[in-house]
C-alpha atoms as a PDB file:
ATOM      1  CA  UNK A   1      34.884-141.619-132.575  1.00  0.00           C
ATOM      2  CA  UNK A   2      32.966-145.036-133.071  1.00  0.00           C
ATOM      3  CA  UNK A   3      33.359-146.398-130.161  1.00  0.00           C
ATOM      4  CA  UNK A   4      30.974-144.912-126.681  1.00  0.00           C
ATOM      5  CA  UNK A   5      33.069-143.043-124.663  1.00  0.00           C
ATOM      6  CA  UNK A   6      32.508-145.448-121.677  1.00  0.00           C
ATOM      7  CA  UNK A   7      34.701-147.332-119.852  1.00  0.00           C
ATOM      8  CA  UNK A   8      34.376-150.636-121.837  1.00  0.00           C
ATOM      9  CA  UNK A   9      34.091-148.791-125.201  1.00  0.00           C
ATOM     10  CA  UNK A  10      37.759-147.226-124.496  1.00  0.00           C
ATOM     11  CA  UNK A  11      39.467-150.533-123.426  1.00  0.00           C
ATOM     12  CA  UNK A  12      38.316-151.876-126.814  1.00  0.00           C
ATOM     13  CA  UNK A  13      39.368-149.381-128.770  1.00  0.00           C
ATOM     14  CA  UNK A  14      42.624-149.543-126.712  1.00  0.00           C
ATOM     15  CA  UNK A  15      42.953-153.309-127.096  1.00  0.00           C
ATOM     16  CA  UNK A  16      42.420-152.555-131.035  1.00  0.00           C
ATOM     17  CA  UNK A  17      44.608-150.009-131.065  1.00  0.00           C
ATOM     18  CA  UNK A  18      47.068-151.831-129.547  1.00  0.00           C
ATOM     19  CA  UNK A  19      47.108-154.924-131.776  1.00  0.00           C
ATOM     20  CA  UNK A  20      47.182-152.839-134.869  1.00  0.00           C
ATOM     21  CA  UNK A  21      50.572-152.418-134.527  1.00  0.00           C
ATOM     22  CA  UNK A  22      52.728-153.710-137.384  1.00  0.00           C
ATOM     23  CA  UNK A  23      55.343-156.437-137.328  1.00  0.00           C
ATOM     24  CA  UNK A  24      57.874-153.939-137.451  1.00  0.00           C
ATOM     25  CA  UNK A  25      56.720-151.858-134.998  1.00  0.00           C
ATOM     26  CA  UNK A  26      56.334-155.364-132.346  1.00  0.00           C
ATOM     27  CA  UNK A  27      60.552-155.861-133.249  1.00  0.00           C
ATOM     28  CA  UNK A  28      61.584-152.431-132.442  1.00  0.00           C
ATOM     29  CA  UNK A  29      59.043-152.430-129.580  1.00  0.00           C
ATOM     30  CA  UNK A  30      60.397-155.987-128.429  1.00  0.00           C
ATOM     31  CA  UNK A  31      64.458-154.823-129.136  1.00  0.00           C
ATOM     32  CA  UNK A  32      64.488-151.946-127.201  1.00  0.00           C
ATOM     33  CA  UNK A  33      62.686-153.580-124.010  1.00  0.00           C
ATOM     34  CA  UNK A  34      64.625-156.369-123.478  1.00  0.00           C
ATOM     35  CA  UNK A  35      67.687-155.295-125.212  1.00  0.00           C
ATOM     36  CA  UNK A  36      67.674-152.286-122.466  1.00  0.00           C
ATOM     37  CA  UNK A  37      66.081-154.903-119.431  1.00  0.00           C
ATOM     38  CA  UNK A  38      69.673-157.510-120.343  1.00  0.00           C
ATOM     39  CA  UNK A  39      71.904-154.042-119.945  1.00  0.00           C
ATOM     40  CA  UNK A  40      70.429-153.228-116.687  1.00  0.00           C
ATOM     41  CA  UNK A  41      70.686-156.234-115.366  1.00  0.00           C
ATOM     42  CA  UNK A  42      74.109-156.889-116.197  1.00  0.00           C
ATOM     43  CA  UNK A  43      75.353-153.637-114.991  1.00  0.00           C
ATOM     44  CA  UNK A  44      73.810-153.376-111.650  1.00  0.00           C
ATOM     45  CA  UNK A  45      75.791-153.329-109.135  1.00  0.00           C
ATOM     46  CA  UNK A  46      76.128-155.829-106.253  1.00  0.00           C
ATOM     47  CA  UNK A  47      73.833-155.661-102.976  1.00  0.00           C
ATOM     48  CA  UNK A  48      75.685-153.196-100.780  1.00  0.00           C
ATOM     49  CA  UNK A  49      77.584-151.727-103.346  1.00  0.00           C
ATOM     50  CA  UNK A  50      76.691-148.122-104.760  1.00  0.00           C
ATOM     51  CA  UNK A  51      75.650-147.554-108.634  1.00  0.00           C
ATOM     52  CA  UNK A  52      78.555-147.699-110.761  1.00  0.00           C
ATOM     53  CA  UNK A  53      79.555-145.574-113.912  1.00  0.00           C
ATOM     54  CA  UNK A  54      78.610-148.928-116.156  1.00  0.00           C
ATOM     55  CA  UNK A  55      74.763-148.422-113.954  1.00  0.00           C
ATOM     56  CA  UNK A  56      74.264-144.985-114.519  1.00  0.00           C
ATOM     57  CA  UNK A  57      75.413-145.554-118.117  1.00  0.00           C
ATOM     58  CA  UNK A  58      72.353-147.957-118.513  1.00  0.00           C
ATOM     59  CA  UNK A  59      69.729-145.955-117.204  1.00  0.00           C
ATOM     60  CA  UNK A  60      70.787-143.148-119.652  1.00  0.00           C
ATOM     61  CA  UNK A  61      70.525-144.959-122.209  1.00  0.00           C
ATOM     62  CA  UNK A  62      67.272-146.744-121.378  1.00  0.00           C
ATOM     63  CA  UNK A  63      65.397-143.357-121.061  1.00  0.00           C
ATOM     64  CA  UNK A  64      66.860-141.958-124.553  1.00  0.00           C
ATOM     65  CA  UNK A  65      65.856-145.166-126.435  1.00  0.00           C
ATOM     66  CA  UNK A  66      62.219-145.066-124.340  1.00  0.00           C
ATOM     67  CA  UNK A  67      62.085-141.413-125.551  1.00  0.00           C
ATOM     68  CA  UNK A  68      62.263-142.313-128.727  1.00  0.00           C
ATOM     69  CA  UNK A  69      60.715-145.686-129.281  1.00  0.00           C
ATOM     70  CA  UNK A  70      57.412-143.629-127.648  1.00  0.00           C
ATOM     71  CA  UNK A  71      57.690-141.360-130.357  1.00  0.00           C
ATOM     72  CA  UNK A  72      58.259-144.042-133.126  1.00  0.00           C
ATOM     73  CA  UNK A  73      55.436-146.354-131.671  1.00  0.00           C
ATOM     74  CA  UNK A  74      53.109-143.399-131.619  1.00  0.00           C
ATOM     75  CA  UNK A  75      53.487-141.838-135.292  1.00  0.00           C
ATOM     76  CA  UNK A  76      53.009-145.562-136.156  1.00  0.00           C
ATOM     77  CA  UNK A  77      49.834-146.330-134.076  1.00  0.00           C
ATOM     78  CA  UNK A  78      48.484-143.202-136.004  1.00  0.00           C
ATOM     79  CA  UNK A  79      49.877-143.898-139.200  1.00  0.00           C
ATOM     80  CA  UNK A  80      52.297-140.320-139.327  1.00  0.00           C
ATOM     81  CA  UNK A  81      54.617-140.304-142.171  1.00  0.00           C
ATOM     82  CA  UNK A  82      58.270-140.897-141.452  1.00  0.00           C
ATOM     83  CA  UNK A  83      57.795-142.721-138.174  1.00  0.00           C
ATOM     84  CA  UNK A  84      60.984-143.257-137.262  1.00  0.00           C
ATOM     85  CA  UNK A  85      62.886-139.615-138.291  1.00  0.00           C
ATOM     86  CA  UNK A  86      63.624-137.597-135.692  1.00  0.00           C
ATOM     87  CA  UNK A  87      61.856-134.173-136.428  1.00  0.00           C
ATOM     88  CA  UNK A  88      60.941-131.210-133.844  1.00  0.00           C
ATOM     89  CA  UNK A  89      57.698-133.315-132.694  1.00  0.00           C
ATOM     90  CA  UNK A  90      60.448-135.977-131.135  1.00  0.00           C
ATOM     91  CA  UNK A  91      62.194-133.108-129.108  1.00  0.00           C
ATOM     92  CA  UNK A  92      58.734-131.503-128.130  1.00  0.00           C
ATOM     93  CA  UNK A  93      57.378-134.954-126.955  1.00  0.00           C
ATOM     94  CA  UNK A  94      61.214-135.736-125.300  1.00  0.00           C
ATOM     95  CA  UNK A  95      60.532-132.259-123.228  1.00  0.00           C
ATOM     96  CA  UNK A  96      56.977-133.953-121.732  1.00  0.00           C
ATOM     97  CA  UNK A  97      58.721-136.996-120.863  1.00  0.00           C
ATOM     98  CA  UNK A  98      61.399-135.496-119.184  1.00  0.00           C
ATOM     99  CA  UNK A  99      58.529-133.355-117.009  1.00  0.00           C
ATOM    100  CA  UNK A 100      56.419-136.502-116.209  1.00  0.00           C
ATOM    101  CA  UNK A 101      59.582-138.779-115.604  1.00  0.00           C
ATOM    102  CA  UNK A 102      60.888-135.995-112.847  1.00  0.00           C
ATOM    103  CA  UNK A 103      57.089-136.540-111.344  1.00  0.00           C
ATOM    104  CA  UNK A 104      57.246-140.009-111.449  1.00  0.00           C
ATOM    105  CA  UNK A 105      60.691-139.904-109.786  1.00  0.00           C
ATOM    106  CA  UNK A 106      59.287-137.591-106.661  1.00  0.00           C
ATOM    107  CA  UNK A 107      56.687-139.927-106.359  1.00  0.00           C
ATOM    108  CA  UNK A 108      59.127-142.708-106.541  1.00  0.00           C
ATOM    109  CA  UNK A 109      60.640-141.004-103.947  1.00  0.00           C
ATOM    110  CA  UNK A 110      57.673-140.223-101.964  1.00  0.00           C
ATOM    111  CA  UNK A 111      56.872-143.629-101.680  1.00  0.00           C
ATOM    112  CA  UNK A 112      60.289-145.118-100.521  1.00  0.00           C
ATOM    113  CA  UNK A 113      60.018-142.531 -97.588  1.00  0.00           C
ATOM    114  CA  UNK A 114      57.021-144.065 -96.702  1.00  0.00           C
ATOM    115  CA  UNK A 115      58.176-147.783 -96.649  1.00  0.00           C
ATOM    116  CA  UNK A 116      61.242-146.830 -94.640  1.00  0.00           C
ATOM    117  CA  UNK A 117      64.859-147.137 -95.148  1.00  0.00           C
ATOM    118  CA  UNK A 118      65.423-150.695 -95.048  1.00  0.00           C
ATOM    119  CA  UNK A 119      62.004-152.021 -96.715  1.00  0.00           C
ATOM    120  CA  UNK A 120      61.303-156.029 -97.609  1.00  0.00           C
ATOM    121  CA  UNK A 121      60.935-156.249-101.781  1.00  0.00           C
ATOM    122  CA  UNK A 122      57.269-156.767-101.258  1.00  0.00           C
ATOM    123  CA  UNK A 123      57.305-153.125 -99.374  1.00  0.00           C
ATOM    124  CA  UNK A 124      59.255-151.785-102.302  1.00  0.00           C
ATOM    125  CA  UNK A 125      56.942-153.345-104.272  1.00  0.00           C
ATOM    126  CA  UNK A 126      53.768-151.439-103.043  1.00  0.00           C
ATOM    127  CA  UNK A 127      55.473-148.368-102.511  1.00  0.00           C
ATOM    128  CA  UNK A 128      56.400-148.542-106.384  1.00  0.00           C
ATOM    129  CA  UNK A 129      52.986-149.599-107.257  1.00  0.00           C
ATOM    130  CA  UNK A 130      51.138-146.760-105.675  1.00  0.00           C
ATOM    131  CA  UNK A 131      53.585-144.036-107.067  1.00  0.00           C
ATOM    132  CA  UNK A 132      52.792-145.233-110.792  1.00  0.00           C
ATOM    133  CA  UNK A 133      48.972-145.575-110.030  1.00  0.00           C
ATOM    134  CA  UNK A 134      48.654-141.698-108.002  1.00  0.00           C
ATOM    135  CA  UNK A 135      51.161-140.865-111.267  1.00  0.00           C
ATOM    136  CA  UNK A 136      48.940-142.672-114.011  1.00  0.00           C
ATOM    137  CA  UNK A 137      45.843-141.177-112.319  1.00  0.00           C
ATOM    138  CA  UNK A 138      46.336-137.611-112.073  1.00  0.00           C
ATOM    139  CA  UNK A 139      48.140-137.170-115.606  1.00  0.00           C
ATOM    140  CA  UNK A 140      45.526-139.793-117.368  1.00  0.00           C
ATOM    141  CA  UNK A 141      44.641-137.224-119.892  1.00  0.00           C
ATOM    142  CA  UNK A 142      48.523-136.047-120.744  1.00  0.00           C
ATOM    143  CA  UNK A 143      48.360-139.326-122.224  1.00  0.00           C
ATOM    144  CA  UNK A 144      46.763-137.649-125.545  1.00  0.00           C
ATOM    145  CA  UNK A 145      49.427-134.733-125.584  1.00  0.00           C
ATOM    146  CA  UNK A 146      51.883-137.867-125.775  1.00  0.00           C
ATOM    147  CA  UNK A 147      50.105-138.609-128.847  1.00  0.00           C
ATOM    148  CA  UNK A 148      49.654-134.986-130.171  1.00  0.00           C
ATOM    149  CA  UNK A 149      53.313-133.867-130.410  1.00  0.00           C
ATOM    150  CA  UNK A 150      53.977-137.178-131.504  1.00  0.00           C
ATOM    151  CA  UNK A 151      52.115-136.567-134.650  1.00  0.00           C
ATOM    152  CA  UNK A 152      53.745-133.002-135.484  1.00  0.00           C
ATOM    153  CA  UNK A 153      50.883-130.751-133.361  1.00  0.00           C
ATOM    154  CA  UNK A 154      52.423-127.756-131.587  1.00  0.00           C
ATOM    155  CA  UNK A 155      52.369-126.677-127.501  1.00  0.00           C
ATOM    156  CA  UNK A 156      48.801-124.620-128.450  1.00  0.00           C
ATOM    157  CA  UNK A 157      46.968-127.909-129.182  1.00  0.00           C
ATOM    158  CA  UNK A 158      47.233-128.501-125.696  1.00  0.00           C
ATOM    159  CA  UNK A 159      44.814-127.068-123.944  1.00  0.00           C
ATOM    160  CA  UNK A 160      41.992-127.724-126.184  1.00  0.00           C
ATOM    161  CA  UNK A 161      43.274-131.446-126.219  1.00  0.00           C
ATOM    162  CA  UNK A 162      42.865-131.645-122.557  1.00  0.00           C
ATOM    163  CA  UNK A 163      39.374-129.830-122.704  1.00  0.00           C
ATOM    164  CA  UNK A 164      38.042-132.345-125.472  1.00  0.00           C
ATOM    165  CA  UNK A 165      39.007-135.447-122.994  1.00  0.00           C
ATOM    166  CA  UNK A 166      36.438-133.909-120.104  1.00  0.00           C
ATOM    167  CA  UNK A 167      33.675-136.446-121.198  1.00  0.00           C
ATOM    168  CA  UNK A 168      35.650-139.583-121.230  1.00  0.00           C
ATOM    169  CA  UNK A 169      38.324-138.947-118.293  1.00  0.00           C
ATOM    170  CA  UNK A 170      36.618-141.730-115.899  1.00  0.00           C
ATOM    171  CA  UNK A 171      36.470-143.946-118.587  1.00  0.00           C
ATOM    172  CA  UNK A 172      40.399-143.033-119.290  1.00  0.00           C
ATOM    173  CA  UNK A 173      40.883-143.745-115.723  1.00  0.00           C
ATOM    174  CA  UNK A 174      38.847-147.111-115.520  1.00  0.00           C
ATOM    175  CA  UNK A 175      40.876-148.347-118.234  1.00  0.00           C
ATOM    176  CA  UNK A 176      43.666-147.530-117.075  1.00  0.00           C
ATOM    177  CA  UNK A 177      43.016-149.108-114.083  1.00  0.00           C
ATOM    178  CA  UNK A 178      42.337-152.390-115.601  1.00  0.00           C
ATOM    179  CA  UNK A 179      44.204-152.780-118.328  1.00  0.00           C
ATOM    180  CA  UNK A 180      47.928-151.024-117.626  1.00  0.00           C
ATOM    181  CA  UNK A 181      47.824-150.828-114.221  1.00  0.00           C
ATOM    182  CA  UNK A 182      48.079-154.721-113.550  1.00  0.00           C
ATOM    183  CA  UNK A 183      51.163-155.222-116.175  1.00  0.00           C
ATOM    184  CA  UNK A 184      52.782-152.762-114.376  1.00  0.00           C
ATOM    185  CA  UNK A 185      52.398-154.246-111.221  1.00  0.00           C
ATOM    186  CA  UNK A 186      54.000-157.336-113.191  1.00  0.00           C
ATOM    187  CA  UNK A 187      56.921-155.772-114.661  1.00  0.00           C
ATOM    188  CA  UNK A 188      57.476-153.850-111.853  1.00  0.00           C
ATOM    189  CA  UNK A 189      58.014-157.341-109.220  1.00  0.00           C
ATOM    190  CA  UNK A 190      59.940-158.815-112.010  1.00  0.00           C
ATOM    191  CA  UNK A 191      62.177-155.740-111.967  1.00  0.00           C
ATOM    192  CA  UNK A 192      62.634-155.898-108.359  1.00  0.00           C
ATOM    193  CA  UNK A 193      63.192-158.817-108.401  1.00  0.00           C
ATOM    194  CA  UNK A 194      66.346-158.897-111.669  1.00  0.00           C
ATOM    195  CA  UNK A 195      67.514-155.904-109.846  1.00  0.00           C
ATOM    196  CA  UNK A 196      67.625-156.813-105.758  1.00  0.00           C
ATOM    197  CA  UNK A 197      68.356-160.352-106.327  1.00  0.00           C
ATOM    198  CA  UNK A 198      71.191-162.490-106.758  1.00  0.00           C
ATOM    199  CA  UNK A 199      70.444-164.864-109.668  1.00  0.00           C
ATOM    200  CA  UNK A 200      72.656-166.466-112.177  1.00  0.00           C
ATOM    201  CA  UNK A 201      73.625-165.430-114.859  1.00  0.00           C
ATOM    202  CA  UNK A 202      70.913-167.533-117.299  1.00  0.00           C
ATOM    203  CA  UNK A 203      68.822-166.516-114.688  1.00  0.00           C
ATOM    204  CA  UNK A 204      69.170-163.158-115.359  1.00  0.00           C
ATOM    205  CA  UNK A 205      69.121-163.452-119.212  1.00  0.00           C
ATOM    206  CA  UNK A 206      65.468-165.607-119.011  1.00  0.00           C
ATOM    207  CA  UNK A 207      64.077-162.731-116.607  1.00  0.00           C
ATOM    208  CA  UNK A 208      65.531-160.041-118.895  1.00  0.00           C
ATOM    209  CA  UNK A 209      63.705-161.408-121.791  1.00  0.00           C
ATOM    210  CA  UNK A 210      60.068-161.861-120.042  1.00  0.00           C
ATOM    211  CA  UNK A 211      59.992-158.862-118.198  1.00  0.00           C
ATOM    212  CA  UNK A 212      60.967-157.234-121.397  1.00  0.00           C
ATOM    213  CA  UNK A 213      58.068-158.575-122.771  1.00  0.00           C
ATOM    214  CA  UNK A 214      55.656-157.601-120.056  1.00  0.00           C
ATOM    215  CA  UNK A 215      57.291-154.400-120.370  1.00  0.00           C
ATOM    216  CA  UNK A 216      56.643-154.064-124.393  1.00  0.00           C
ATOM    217  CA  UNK A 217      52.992-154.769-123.501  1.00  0.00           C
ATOM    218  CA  UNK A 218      51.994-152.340-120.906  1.00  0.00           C
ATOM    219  CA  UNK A 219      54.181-149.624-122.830  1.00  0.00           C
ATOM    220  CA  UNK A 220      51.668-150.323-125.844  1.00  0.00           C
ATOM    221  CA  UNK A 221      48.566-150.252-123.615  1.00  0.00           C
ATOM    222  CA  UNK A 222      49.557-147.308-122.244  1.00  0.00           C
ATOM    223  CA  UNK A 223      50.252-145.682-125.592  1.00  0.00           C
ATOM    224  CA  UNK A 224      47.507-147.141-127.333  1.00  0.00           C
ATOM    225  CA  UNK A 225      44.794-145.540-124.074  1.00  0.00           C
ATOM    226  CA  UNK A 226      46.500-142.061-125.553  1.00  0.00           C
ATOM    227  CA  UNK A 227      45.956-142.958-128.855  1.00  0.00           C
ATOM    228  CA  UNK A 228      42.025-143.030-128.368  1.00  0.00           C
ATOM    229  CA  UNK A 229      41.883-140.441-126.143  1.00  0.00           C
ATOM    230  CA  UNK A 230      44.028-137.965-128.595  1.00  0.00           C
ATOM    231  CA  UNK A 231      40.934-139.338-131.329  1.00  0.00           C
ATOM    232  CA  UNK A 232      37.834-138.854-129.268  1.00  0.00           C
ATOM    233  CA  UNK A 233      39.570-135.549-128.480  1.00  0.00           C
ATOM    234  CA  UNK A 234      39.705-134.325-131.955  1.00  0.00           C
ATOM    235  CA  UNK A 235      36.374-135.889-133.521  1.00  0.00           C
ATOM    236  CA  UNK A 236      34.442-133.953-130.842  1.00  0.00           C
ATOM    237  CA  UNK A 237      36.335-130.813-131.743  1.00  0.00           C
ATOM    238  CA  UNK A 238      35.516-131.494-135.213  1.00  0.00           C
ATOM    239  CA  UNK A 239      31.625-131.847-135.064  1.00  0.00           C
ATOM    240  CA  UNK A 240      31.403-128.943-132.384  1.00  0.00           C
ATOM    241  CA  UNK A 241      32.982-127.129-135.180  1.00  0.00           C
END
């Protein structure tokens, strides 16, 4: 790997990594966020009133195109073949996701137990913060494995991956910190915000459309922070060899 496997070194390779993305890969990235953000907020379901069919309908279909605009975004960030084909490396990578979203949903939950049953949005909002920073933090390096199945590499790549990202995990953590976690902070008040209150309907549409934006941008952050450390992982395997 070029770049020093410090802290600054892996936000710029991040950042690069990030804008290498094609034009094709920004419209798919951008269709799916806000085309998913406009569904959700036009089938939530009014204050006081449980989630509806239409609701639950939405979420499902947010996480299967998620699932598999990760995958896409990732065999294009490392230039795999067939990018957009749906091979066994989709339904190995869909298996992880399902594992982390479950954790992210107990945390979810862990923190609306500790803001109460009747918290203010800006409650909420902390609560939701802290569950995808304690999340982001502890699975930092299962960013890579995103990365690795993505690309075609089987369940035993795994634990060597996660070995080869020893040197650079508080680097992977810093840049987290200061590059993802603050979008996400973003996206997430905006989301609160389409989601617990009333607006218009234009309203809606022009919140939609920039959270889906904000959205697109910490989802490539975060992808692009696996991307280098699924690289550093593999170049120091390959001159230890």
């Amino acid at each position: 790997m070029a770049t020093a496997p410090t802290s600054i070194g892996i936000r710029r390779a991040t950042l690069a990594t990030a804008v290498s993305l094609d034009k094709s890969g920004w419209l798919i990235l951008l269709a799916v966020t806000v085309g998913t953000n406009l569904i959700d907020f036009a089938a939530v379901p009014a204050a006081g009133t449980p989630p509806g069919a239409a609701f639950l309908l939405a979420v499902l279909l947010r996480i299967a195109l998620v699932f598999w605009l990760v995958y896409a975004l990732l065999r294009r960030l490392t230039d795999t073949p067939g990018p957009l084909s749906v091979t066994i490396a989709f339904w190995r990578l869909a298996l992880l996701q399902m594992i982390l979203l479950i954790g992210v949903g107990l945390a979810t939950r862990l923190g609306a137990i500790m803001t109460g049953p009747h918290p203010t949005l800006a409650a909420e909002w902390l609560g939701g913060l802290l569950a995808i920073a304690l999340v982001g933090l502890l699975t930092i390096r299962l960013a890579a494995w995103h990365t690795a199945l993505a690309v075609g590499e089987p369940f035993a790549a795994l634990g060597p991956l996660w070995r080869g990202q020893r040197a650079i995990t508080t680097p992977l953590a810093l840049a987290f910190m200061v590059l993802v976690l603050p979008i996400a902070a973003l996206h997430l008040a905006l989301t609160l915000v389409g989601l617990r209150t009333p607006l218009s309907a234009p309203a809606h549409i022009l919140l939609g459309i920039f959270d889906g934006l904000v959205q697109a941008w910490q989802l490539l952050l975060s992808l692009a922070l696996g991307v280098v450390g699924w690289r550093f992982a593999r170049n120091s395997a390959s001159q230890a060899g």
